[in-house]
Protein backbone atom coordinates (compact mmCIF):
# COMPACT_ATOMS: atom_id res chain seq x y z
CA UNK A 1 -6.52 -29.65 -32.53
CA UNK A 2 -6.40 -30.82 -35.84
CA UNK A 3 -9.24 -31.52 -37.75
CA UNK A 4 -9.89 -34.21 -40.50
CA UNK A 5 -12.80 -33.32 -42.47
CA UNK A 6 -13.74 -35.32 -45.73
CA UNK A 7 -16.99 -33.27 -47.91
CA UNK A 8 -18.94 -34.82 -50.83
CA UNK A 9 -19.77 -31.79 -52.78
CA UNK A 10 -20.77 -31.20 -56.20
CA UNK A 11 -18.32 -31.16 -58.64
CA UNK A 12 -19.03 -27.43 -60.05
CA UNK A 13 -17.47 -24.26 -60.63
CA UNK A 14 -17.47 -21.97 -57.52
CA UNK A 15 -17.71 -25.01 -55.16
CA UNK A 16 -14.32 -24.97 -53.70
CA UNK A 17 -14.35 -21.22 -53.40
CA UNK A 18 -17.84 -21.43 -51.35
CA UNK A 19 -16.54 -24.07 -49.07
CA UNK A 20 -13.08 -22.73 -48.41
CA UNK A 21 -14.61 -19.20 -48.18
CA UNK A 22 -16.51 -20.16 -45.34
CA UNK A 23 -13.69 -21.71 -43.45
CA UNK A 24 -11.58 -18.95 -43.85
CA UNK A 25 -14.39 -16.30 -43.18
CA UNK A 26 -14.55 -17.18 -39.67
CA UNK A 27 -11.05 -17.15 -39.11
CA UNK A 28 -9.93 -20.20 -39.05
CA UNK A 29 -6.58 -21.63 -41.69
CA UNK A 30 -6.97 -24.59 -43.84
CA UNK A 31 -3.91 -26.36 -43.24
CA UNK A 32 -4.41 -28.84 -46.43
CA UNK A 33 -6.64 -29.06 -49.04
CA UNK A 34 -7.16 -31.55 -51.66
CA UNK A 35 -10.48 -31.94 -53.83
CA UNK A 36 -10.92 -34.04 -57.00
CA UNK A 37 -13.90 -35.57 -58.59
CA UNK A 38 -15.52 -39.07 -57.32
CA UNK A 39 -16.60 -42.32 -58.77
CA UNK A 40 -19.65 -40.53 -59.76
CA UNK A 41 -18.56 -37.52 -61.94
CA UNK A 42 -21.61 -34.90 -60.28
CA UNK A 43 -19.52 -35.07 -57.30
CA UNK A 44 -15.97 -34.31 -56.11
CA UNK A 45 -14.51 -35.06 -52.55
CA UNK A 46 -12.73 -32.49 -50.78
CA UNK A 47 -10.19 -33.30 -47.80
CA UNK A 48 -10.12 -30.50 -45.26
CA UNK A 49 -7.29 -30.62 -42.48
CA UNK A 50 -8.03 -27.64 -40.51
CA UNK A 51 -7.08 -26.42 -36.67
CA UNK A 52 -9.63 -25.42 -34.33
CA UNK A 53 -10.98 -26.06 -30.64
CA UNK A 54 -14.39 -27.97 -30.61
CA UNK A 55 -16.51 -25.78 -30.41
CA UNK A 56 -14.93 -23.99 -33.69
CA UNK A 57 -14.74 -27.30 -35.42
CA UNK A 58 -18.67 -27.53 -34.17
CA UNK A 59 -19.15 -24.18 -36.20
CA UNK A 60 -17.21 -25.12 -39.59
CA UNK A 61 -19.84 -28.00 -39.54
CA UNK A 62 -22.98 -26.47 -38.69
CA UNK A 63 -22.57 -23.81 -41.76
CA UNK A 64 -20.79 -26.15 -44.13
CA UNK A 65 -23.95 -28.36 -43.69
CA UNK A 66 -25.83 -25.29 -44.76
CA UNK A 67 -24.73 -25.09 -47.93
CA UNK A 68 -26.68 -26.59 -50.83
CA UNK A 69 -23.89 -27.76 -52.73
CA UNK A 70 -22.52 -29.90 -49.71
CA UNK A 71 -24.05 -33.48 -49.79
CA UNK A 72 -22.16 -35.50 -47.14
CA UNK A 73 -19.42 -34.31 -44.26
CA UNK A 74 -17.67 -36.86 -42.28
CA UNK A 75 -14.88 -35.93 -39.71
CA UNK A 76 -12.86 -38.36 -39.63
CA UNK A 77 -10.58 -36.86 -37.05
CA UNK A 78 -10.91 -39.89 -34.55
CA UNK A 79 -12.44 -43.05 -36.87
CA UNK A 80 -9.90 -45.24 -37.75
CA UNK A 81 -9.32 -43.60 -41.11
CA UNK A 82 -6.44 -44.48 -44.29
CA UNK A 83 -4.27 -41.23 -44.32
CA UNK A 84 -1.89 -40.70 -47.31
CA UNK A 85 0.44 -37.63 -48.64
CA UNK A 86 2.34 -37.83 -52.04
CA UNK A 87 5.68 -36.03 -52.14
CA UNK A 88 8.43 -35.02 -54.51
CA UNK A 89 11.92 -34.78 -53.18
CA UNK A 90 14.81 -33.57 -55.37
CA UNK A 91 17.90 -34.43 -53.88
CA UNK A 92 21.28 -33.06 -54.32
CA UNK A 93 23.48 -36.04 -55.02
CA UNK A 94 27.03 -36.29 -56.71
CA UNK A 95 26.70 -39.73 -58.95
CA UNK A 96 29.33 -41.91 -56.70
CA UNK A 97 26.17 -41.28 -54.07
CA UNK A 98 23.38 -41.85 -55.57
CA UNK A 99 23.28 -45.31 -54.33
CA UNK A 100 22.94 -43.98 -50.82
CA UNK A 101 20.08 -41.88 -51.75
CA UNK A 102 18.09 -44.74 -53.92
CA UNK A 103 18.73 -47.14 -50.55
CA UNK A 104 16.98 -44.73 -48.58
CA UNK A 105 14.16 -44.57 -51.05
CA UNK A 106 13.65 -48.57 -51.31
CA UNK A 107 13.74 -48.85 -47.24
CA UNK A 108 10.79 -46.50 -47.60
CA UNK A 109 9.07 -47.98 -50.60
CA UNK A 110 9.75 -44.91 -52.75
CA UNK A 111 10.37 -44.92 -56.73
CA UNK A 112 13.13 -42.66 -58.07
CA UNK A 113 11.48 -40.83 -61.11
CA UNK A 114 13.82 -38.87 -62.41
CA UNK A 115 17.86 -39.00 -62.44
CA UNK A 116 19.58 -35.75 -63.73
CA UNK A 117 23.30 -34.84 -62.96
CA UNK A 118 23.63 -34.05 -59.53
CA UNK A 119 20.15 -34.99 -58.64
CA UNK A 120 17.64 -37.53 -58.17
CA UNK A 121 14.11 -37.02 -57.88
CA UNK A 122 11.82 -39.36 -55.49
CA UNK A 123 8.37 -39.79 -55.44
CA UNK A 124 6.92 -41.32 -52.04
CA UNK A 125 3.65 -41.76 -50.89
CA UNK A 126 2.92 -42.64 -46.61
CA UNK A 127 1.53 -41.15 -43.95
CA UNK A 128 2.95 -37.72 -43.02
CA UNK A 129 5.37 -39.05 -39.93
CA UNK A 130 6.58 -41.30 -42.87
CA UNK A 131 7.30 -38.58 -45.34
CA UNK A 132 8.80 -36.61 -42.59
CA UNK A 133 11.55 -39.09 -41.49
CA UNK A 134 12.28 -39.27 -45.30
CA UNK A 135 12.53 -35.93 -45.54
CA UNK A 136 15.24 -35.49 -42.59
CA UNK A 137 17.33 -38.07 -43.99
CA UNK A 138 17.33 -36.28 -47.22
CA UNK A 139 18.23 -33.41 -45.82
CA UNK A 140 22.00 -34.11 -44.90
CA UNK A 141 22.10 -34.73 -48.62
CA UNK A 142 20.54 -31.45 -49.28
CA UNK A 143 17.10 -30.99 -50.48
CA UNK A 144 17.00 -28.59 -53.81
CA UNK A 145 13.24 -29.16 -54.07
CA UNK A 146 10.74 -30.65 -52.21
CA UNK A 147 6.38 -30.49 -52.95
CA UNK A 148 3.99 -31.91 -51.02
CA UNK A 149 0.13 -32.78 -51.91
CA UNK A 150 -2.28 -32.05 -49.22
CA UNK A 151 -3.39 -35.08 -47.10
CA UNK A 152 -6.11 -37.47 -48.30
CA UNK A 153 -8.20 -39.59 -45.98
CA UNK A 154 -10.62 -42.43 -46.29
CA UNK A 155 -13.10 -44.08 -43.58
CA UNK A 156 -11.63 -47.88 -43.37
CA UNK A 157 -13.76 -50.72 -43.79
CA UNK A 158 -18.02 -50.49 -44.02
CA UNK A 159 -18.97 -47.33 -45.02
CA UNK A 160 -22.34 -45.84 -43.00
């Protein structure tokens, strides 16, 4: 099962490489990571998507909570949580088309960022089923470069 896991940690050198070392130690992949500092600058937030049973995810838990520079986990695998994924599509397009292409990004609430010959560029934000079904459509245009950012995710509503 995936695994949401968002970590307050402190926003230092050799942080990351503590945390992910850890994960990966016991042999389990980090599907997506993203980390970047908080409102308070001593601390950075790191979003963890990784795959295990539950009594691995039990154990990525239990050690990440030993480590000094971890303040806060929350797994927010089952809350009801905001989700988002940034992507970069650069699609082939000959110019009498690119009307077709800048539809499909408008029906999706995408921007077109860059325009060069033969290709547009489209930045899109969404959940990942969202980015997906953008990406197939783009793909019977042909898809000359696509990068995604890792998933971010955010407890809705009070915060405990």
């Amino acid at each position: 099962m995936k695994h949401i896991l968002s970590v307050l940690v402190e926003n230092k050198p050799g942080v990351l490489s503590r945390v992910t070392g850890m994960i990966s130690r016991r042999g389990f992949n980090i599907g997506s990571l993203t980390v970047a500092p908080t409102e308070d600058e001593t601390l950075s937030r790191m979003t963890i998507i990784v795959e295990a049973d539950e009594v691995g995810f039990e154990q990525i838990t239990k050690q990440l909570h030993k480590l000094v520079s971890v303040f806060k986990i929350s797994d927010l695998t089952e809350d009801d949580a905001i989700e988002r994924e940034l992507v970069l599509f650069k699609v082939q397009c000959a110019p009498e088309r690119r009307h077709e292409i800048i539809e499909i990004a408008n029906v999706f609430r995408a921007n077109v960022v860059d325009v060069g010959r033969n290709t547009l560029t489209v930045e899109a934000t969404g959940t990942e089923s969202k980015l997906d079904a953008m990406e197939n459509l783009f793909r019977a245009y042909g898809i000359r470069q696509l990068t995604r950012t890792g998933k971010i995710a955010m407890s809705r509503g009070h915060d405990q």
